[in-house]
N, C-alpha and C. Protein backbone atom coordinates (compact mmCIF):
# COMPACT_ATOMS: atom_id res chain seq x y z
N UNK A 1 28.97 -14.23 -80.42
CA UNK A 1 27.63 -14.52 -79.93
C UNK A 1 27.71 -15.82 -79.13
N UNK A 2 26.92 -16.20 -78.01
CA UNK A 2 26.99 -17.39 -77.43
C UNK A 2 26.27 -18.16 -78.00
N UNK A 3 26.19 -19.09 -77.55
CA UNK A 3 25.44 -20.41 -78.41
C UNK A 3 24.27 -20.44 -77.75
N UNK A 4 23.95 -20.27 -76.64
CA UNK A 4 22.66 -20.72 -75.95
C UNK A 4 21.90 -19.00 -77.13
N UNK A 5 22.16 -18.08 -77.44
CA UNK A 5 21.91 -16.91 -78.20
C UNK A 5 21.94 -17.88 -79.52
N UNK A 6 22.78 -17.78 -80.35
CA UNK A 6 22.50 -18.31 -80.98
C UNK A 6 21.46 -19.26 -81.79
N UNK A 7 21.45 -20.15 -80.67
CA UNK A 7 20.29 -21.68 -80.72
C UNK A 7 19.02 -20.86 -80.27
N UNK A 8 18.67 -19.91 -79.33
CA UNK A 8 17.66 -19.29 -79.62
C UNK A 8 17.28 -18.46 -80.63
N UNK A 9 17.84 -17.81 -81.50
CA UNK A 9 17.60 -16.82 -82.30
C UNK A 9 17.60 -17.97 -83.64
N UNK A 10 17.94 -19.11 -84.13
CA UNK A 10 17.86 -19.95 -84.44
C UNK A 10 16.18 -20.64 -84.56
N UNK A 11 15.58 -21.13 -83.52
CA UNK A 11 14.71 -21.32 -83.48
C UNK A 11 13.46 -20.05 -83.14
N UNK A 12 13.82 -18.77 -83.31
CA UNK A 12 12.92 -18.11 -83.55
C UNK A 12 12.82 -17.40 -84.68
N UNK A 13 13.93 -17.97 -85.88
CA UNK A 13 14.02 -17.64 -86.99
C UNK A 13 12.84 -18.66 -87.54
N UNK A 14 13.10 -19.80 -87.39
CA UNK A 14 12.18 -20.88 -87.54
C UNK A 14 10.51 -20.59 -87.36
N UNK A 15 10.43 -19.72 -86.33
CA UNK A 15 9.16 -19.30 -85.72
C UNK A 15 8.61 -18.35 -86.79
N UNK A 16 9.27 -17.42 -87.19
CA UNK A 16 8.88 -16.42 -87.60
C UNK A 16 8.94 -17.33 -89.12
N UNK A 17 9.48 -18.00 -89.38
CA UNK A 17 9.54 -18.47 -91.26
C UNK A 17 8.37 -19.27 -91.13
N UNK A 18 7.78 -19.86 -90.41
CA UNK A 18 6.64 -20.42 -90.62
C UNK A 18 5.06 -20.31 -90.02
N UNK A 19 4.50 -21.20 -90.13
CA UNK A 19 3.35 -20.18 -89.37
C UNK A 19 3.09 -19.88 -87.43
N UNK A 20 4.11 -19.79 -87.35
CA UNK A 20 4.54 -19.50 -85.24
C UNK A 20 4.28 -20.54 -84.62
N UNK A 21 5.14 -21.62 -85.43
CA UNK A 21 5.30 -22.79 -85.10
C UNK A 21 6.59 -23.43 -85.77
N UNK A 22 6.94 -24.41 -84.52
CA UNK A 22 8.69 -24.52 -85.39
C UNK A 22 8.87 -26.15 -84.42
N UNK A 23 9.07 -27.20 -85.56
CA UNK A 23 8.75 -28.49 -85.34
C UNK A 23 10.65 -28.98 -85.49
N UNK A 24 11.19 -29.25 -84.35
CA UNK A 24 12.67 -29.31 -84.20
C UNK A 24 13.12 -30.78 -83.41
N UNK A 25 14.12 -31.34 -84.52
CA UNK A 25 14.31 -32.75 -84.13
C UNK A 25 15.82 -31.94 -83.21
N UNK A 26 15.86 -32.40 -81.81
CA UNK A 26 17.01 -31.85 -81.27
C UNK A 26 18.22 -32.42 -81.18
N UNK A 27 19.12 -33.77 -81.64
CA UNK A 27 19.65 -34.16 -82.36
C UNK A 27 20.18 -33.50 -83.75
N UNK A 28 19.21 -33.28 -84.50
CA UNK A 28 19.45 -32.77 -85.86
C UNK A 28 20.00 -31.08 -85.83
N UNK A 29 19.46 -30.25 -84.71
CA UNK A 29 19.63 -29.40 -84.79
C UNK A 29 20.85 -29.51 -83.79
N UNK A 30 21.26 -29.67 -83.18
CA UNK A 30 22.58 -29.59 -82.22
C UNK A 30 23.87 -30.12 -83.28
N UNK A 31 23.54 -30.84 -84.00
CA UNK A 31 24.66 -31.50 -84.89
C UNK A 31 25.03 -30.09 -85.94
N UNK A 32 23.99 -29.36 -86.39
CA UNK A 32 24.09 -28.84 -87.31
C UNK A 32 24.83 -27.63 -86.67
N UNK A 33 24.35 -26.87 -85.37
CA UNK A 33 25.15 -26.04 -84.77
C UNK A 33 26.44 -26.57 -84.43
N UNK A 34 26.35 -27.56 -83.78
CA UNK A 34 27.55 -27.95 -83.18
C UNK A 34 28.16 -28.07 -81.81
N UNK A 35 26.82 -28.52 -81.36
CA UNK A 35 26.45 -28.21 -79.61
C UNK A 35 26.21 -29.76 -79.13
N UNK A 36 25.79 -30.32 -77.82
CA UNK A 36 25.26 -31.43 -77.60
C UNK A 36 23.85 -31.04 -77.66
N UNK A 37 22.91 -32.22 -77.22
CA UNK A 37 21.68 -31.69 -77.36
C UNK A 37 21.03 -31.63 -76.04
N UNK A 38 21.79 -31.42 -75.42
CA UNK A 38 21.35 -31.12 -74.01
C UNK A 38 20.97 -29.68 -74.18
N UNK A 39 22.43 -28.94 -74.66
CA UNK A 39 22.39 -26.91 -75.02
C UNK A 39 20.69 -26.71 -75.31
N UNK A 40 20.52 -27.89 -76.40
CA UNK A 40 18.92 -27.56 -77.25
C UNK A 40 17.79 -27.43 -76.24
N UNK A 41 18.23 -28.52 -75.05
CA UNK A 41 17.04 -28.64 -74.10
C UNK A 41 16.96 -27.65 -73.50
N UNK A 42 18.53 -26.82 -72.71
CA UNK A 42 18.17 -25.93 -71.96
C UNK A 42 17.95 -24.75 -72.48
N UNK A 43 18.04 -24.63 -73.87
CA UNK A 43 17.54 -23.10 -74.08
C UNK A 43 16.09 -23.02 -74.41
N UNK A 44 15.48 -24.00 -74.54
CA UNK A 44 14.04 -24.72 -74.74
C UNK A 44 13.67 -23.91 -73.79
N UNK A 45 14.12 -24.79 -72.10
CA UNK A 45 13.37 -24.83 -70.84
C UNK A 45 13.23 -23.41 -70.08
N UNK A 46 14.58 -23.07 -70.91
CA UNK A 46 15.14 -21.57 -70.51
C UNK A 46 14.37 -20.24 -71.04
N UNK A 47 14.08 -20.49 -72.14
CA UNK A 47 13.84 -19.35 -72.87
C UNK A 47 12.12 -19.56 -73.91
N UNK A 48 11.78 -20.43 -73.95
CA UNK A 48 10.69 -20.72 -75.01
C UNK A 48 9.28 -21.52 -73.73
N UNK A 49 9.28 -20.96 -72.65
CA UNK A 49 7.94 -20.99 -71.67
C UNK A 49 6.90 -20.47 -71.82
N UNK A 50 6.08 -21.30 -71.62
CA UNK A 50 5.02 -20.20 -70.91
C UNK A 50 4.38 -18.61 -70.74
N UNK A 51 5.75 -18.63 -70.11
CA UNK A 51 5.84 -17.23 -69.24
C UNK A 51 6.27 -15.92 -70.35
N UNK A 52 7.00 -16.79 -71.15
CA UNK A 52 7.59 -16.02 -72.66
C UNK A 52 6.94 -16.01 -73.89
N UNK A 53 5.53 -16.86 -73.27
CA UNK A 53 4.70 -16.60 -74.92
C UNK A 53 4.86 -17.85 -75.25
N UNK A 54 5.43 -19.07 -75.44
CA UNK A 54 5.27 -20.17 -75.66
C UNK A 54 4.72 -21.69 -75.28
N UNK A 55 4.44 -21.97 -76.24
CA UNK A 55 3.11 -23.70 -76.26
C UNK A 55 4.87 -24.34 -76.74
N UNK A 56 5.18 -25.47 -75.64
CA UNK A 56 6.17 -26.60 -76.07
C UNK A 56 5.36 -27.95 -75.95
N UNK A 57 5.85 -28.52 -77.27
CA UNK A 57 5.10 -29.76 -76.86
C UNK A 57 5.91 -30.96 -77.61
N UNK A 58 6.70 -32.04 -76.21
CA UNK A 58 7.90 -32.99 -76.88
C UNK A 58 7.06 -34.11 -77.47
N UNK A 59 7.73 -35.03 -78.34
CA UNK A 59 7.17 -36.15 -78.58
C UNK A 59 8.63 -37.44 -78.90
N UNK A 60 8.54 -38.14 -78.13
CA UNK A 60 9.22 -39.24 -77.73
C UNK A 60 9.21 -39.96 -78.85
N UNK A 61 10.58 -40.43 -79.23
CA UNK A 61 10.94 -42.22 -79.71
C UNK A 61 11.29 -41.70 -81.13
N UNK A 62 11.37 -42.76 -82.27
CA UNK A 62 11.96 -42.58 -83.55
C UNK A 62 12.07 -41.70 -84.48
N UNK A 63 10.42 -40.97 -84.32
CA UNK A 63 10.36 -39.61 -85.38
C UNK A 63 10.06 -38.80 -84.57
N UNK A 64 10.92 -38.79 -82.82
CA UNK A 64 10.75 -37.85 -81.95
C UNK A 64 10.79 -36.30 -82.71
N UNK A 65 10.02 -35.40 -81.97
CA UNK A 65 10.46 -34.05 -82.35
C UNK A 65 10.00 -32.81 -81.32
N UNK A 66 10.36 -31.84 -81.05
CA UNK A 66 9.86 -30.71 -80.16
C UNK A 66 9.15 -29.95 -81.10
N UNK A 67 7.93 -29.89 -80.74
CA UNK A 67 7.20 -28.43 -81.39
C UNK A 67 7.11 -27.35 -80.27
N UNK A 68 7.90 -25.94 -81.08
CA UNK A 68 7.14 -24.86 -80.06
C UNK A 68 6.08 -24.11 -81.27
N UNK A 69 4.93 -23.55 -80.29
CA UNK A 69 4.67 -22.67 -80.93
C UNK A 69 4.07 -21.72 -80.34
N UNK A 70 4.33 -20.32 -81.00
CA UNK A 70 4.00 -19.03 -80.00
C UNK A 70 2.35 -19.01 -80.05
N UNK A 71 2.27 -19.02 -78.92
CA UNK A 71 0.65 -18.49 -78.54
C UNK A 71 0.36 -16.92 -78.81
N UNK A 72 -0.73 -17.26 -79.59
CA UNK A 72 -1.62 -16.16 -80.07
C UNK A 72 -2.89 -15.95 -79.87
N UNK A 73 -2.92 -15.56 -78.49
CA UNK A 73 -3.97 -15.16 -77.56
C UNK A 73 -4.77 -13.46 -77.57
N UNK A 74 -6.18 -13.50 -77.41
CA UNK A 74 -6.72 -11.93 -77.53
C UNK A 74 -6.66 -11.80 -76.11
N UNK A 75 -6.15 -10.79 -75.84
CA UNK A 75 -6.00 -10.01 -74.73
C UNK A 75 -6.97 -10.72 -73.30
N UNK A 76 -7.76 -11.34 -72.88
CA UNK A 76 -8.74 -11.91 -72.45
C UNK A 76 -8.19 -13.01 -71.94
N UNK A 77 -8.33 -13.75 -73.47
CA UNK A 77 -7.66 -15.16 -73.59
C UNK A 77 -6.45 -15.36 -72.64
N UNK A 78 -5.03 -14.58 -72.62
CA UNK A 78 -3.90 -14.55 -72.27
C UNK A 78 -3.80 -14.34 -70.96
N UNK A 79 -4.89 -13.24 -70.67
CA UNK A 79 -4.99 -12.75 -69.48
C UNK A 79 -5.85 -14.04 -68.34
N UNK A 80 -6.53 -14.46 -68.71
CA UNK A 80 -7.28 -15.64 -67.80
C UNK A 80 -6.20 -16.87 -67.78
N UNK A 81 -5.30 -17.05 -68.71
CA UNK A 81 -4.67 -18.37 -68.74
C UNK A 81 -3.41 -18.21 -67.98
N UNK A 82 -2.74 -16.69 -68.10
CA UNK A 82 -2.32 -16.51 -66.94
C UNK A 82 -2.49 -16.36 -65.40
N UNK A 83 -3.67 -16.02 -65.71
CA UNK A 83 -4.07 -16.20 -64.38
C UNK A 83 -4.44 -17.06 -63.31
N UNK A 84 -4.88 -17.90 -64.27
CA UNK A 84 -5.17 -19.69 -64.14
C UNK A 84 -3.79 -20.19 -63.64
N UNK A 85 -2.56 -19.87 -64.34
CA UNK A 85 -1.53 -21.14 -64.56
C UNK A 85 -0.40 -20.35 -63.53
N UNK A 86 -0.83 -19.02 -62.44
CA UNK A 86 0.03 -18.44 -61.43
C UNK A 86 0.13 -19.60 -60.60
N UNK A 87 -1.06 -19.95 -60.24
CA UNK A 87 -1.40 -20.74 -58.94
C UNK A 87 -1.19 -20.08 -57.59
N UNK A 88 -0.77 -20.39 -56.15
CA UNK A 88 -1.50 -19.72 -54.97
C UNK A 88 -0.05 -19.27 -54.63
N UNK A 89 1.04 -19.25 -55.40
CA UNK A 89 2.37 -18.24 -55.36
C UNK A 89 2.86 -18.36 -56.38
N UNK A 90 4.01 -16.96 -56.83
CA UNK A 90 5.04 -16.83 -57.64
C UNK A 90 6.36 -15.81 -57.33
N UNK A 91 7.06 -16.37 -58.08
CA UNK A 91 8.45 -15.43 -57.00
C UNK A 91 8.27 -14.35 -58.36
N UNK A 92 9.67 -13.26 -57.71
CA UNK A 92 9.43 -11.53 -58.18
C UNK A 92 9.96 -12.34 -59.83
N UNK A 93 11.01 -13.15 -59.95
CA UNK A 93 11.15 -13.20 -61.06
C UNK A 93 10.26 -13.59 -62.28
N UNK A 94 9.81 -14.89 -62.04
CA UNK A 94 8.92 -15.64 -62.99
C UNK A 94 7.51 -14.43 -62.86
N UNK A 95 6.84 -13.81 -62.33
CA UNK A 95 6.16 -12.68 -62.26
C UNK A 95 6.49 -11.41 -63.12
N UNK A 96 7.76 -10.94 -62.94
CA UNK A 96 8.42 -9.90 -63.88
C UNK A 96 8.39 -10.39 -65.43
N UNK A 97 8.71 -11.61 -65.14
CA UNK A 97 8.94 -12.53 -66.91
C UNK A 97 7.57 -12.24 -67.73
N UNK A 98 6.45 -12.36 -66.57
CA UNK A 98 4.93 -12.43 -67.08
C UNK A 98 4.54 -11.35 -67.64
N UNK A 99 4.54 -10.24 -66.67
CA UNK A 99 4.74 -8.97 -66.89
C UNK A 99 5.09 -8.37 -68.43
N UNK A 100 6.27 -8.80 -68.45
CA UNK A 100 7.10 -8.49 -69.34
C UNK A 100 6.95 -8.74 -70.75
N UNK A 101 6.41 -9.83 -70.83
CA UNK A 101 5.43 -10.79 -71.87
C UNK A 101 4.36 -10.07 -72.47
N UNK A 102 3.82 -9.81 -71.45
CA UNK A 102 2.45 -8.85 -71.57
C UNK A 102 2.76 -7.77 -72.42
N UNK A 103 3.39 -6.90 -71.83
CA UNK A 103 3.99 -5.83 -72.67
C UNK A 103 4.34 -5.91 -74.07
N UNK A 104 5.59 -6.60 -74.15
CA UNK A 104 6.26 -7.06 -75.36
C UNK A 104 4.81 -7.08 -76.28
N UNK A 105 3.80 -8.39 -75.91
CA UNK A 105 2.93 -8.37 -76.84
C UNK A 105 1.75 -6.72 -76.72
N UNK A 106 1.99 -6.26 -76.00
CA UNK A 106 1.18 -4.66 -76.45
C UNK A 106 -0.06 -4.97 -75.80
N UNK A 107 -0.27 -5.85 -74.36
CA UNK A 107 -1.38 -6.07 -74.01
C UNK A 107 -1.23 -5.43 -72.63
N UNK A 108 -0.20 -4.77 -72.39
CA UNK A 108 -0.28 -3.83 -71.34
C UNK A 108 0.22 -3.00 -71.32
N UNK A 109 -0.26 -1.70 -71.04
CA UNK A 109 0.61 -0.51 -71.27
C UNK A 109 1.40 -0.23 -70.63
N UNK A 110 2.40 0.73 -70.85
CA UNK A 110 3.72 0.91 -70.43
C UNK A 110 3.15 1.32 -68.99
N UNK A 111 2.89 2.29 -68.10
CA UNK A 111 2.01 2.55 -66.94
C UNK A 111 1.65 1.15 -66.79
N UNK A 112 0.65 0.50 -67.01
CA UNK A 112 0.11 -0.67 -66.36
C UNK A 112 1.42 -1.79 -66.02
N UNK A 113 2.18 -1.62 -66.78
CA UNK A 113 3.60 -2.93 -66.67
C UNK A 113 4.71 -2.03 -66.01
N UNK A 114 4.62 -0.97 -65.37
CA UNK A 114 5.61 -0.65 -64.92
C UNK A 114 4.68 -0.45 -63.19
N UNK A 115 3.27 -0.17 -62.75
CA UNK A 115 2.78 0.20 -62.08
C UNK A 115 2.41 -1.44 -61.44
N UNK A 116 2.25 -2.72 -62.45
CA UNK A 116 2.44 -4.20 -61.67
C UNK A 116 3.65 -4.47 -60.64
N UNK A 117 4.88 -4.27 -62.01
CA UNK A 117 6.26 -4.79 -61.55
C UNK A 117 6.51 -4.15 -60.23
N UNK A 118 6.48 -2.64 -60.65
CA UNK A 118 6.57 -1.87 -58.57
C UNK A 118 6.30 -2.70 -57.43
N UNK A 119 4.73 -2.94 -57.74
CA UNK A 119 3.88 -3.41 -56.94
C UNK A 119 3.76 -4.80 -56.19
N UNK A 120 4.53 -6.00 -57.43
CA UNK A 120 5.42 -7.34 -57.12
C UNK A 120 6.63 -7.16 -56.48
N UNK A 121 6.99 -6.33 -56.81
CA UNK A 121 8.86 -6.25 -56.04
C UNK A 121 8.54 -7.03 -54.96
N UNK A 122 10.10 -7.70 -54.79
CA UNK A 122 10.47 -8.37 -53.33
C UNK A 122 10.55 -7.23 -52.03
N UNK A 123 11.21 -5.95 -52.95
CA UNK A 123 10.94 -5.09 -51.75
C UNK A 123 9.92 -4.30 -50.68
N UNK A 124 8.79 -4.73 -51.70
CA UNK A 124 7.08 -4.26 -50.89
C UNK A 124 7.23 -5.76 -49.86
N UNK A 125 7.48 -6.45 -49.85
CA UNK A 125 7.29 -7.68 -49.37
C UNK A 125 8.29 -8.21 -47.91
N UNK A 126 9.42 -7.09 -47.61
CA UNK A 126 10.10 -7.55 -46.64
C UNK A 126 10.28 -8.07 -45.76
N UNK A 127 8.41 -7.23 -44.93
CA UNK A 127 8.08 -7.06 -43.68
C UNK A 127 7.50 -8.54 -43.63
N UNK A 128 6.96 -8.84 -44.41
CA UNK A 128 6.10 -9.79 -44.17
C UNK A 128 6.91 -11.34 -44.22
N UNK A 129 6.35 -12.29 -43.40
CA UNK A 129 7.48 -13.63 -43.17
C UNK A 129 7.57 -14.09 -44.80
N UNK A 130 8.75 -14.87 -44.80
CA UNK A 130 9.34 -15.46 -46.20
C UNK A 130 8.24 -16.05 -47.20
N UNK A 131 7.48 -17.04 -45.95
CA UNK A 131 6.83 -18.50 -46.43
C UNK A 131 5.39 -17.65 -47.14
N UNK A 132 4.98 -16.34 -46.51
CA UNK A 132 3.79 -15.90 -47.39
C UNK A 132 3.74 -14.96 -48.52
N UNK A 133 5.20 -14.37 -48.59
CA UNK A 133 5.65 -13.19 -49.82
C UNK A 133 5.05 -13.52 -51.22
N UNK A 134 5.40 -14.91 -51.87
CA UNK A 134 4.97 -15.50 -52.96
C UNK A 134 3.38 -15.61 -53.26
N UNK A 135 2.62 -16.27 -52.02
CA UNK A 135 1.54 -15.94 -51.75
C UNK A 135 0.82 -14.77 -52.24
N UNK A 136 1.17 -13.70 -51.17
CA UNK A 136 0.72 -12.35 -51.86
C UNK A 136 0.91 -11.85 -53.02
N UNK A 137 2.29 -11.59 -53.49
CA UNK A 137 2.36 -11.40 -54.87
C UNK A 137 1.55 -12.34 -55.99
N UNK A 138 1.26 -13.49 -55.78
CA UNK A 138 0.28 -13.99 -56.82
C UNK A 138 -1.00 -13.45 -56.33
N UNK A 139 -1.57 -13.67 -55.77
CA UNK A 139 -2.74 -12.52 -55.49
C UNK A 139 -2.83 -11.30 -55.74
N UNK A 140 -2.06 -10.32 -55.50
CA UNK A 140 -1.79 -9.01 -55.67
C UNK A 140 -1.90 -9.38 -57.64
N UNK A 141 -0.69 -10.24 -57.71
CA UNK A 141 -0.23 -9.86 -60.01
C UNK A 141 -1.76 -10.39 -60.43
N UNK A 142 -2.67 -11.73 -59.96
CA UNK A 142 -3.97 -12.14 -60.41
C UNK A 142 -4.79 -10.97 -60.68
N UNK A 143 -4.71 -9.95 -59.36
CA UNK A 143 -6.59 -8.77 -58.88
C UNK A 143 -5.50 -8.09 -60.03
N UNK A 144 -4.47 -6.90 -59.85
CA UNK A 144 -4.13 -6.23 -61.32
C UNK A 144 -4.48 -6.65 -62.16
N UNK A 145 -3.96 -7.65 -62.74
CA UNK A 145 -4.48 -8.39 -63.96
C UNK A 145 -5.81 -8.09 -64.32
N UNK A 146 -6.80 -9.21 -63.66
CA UNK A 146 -8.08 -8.44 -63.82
C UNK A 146 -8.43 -7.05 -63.60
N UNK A 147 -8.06 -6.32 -62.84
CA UNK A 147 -8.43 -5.00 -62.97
C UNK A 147 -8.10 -3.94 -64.36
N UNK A 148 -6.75 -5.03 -65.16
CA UNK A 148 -6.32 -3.79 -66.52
C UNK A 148 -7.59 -4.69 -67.25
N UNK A 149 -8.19 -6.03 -67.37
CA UNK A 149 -9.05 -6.44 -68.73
C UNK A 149 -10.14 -5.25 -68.96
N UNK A 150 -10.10 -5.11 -69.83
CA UNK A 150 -11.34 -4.33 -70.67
C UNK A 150 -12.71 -5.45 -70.83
């Protein structure tokens, strides 16, 4: 198993043992794996976003510590805050991630998350110059969005 695997499945053991929240001194935990604590940061930055369902929140100095904790949003909720936090572009990836999110949590149906992702591709987007592709696709993933809320 790799370690950046590892150190994630690690701290989502953590997630799930407590109440979807997991309060991690990153020091303490890199020592115990056996990593620097840089590994800790980037699988943080890497894998525990936003975009993946997660609230991170660091806190600096002596009894520093990282809290993540998974957001537990009603369908509504998730859907406006994503929509809010696209802003006026997003590339095919960080979009797919969103997507994908959605799903996982059962807030979009298989049709609706496979009929977005189509619809984001870089490849609908060829024709059109570089600098406005991102553009559209956040516009385009925002109106879907609202159009699946109930």
């Amino acid at each position: 198993m790799n370690l950046s695997k590892e150190i994630a499945d690690m701290i989502i053991k953590m997630l799930d043992d407590g109440d979807s929240t997991a309060e991690i001194r990153r020091n303490d935990l890199a020592q115990r794996i056996g990593c620097v604590p840089s590994q800790i940061n980037y699988v943080i930055a890497s894998r525990f976003t936003p975009e993946h369902g997660y609230i991170v929140e660091s806190h600096r100095g002596g009894g520093g510590y990282i809290r993540i904790t998974r957001a537990n949003y009603d369908l509504s909720t998730l859907k406006m805050h994503l929509i809010n936090s696209i802003g006026s572009r997003i590339d095919e990836k960080i979009c797919r991630a969103n997507v994908v999110n959605l799903y996982d949590r059962g807030l979009l149906s298989d049709e609706q998350a496979k009929l977005i992702i189509t619809a984001t591709a870089d490849k609908n987007y060829r024709d059109l110059p570089e600098d406005v592709r991102d553009i559209f696709r956040a516009t385009m993933l925002k109106q879907m969005l609202l159009a699946t809320m109930n």
